[in-house]
C-alpha atoms as a PDB file:
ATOM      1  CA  UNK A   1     -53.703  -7.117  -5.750  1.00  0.00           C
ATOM      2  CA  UNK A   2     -50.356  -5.322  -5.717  1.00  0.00           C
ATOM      3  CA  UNK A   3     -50.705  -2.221  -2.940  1.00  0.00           C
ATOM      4  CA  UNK A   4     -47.447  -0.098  -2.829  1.00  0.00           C
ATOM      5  CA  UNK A   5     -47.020   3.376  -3.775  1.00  0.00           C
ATOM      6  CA  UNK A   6     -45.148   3.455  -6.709  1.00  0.00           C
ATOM      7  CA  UNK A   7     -48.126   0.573  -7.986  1.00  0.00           C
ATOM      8  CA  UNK A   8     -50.349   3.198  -6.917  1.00  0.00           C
ATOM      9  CA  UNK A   9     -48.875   5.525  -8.977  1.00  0.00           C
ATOM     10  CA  UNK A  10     -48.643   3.230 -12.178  1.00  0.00           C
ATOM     11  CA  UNK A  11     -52.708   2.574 -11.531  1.00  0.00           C
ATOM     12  CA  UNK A  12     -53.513   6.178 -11.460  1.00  0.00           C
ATOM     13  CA  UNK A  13     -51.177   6.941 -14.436  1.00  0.00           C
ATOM     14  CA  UNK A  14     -52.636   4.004 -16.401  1.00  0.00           C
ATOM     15  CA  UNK A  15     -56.024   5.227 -16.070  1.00  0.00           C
ATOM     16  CA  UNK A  16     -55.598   8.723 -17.266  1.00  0.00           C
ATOM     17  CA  UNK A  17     -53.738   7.614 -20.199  1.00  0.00           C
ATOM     18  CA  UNK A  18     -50.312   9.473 -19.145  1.00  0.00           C
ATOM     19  CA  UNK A  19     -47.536   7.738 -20.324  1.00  0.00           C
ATOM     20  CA  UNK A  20     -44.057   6.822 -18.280  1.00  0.00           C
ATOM     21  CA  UNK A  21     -41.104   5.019 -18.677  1.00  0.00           C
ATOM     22  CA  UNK A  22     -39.912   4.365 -15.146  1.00  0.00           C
ATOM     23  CA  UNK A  23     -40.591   5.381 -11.577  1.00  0.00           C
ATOM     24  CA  UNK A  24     -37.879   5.651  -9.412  1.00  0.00           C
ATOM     25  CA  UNK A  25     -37.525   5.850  -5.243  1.00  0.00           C
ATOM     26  CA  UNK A  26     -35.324   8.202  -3.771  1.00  0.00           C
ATOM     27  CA  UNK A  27     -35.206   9.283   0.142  1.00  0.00           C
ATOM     28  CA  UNK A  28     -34.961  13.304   0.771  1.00  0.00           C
ATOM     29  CA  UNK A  29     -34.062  15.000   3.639  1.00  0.00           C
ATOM     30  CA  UNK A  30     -36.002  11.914   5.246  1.00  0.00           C
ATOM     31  CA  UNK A  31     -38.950  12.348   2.902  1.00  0.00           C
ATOM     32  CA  UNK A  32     -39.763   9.622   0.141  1.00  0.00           C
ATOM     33  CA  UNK A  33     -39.609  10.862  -3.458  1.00  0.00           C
ATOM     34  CA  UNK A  34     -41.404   9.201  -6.096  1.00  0.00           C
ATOM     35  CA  UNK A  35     -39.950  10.391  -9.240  1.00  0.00           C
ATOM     36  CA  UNK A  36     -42.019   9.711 -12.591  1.00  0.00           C
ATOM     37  CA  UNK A  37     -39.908   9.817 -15.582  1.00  0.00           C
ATOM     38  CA  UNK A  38     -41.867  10.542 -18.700  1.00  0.00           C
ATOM     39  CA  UNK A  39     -41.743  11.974 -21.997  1.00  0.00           C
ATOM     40  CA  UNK A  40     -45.448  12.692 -21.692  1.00  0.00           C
ATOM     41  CA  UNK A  41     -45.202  16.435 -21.678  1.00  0.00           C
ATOM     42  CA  UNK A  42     -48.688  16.691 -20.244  1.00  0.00           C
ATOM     43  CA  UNK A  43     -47.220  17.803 -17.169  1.00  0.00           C
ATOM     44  CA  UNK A  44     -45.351  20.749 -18.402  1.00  0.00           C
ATOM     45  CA  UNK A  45     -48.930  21.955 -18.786  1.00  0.00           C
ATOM     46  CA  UNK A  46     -50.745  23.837 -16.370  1.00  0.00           C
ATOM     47  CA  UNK A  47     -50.110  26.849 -13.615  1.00  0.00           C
ATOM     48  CA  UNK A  48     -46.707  26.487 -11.431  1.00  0.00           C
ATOM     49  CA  UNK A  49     -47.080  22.632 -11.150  1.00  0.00           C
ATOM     50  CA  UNK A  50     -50.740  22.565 -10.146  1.00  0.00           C
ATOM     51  CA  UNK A  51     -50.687  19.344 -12.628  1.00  0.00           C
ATOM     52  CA  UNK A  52     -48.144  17.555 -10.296  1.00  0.00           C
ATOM     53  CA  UNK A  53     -49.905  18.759  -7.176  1.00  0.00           C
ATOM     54  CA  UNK A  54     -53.445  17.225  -7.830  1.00  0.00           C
ATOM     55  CA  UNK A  55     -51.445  13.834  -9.280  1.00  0.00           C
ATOM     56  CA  UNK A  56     -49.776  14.048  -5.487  1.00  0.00           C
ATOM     57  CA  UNK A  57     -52.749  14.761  -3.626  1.00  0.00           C
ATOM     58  CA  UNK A  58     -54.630  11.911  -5.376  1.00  0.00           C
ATOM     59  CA  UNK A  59     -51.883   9.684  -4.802  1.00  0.00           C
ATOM     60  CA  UNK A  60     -51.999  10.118  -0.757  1.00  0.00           C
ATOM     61  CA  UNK A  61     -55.801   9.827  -0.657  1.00  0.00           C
ATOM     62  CA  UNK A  62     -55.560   6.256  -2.672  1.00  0.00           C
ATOM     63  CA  UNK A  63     -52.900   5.059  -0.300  1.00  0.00           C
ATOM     64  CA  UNK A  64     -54.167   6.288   3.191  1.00  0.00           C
ATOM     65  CA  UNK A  65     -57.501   4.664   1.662  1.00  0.00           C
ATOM     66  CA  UNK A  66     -55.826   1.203   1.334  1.00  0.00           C
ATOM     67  CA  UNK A  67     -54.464   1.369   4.424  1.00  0.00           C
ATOM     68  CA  UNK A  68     -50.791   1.242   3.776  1.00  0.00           C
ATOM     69  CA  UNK A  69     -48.541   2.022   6.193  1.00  0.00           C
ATOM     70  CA  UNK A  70     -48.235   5.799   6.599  1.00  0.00           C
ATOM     71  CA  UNK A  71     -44.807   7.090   5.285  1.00  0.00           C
ATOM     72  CA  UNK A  72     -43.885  10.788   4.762  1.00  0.00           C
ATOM     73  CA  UNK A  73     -43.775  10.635   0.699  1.00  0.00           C
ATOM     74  CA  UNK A  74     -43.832  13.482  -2.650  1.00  0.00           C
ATOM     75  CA  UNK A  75     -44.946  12.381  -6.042  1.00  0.00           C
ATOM     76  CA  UNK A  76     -42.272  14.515  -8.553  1.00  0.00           C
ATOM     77  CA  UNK A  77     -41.988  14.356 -12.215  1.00  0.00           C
ATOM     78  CA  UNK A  78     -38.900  14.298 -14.437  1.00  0.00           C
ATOM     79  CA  UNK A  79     -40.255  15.093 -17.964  1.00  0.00           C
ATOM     80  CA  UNK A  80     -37.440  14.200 -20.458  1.00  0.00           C
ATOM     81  CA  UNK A  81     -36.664  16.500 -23.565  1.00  0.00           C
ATOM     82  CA  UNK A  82     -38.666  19.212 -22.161  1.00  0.00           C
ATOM     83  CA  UNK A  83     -38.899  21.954 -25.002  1.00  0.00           C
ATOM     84  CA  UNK A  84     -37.904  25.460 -24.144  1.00  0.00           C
ATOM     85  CA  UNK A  85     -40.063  27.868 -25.786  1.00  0.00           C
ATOM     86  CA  UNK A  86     -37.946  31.507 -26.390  1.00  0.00           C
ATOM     87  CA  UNK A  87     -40.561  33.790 -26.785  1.00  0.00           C
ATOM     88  CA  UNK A  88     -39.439  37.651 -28.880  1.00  0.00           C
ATOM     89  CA  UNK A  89     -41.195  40.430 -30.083  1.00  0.00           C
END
């Protein structure tokens, strides 16, 4: 069994059913990024990100769980086409 973060991430994904075309690594300010690039707009749902947060919080437990080696890491998503809604009265 693959045990990485970013196959964390695909697991976790996978098993909820969100959909993603890529996940890409990028270092921050010394801090890992995990990007998730989706058209799944499932994550534009939700109050200021709280989606995201929970998906990063249950990402951390899984991997401190399988022991990985502990690295300083965020779980982001990049939802393509995101659809502006204008709202007018």
């Amino acid at each position: 069994m693959e045990t990485s973060i970013p196959h964390s991430i695909k697991e976790v994904l996978d098993a909820v059913g969100i959909s993603y075309t890529n996940i890409t690594e990028d270092v921050v300010a010394g801090q890992s990024v995990f990007q998730i690039v989706t058209d799944d707009k499932v994550f534009l749902g939700g109050v200021s990100g709280d989606i995201i947060r929970a998906l990063d919080h249950l990402i951390k437990r899984i991997v401190e769980q399988r022991g990985l080696p502990r690295v300083n890491f965020v779980v982001d998503v990049n939802v393509n086409n995101p659809v502006n809604v204008l709202y007018s009265e």
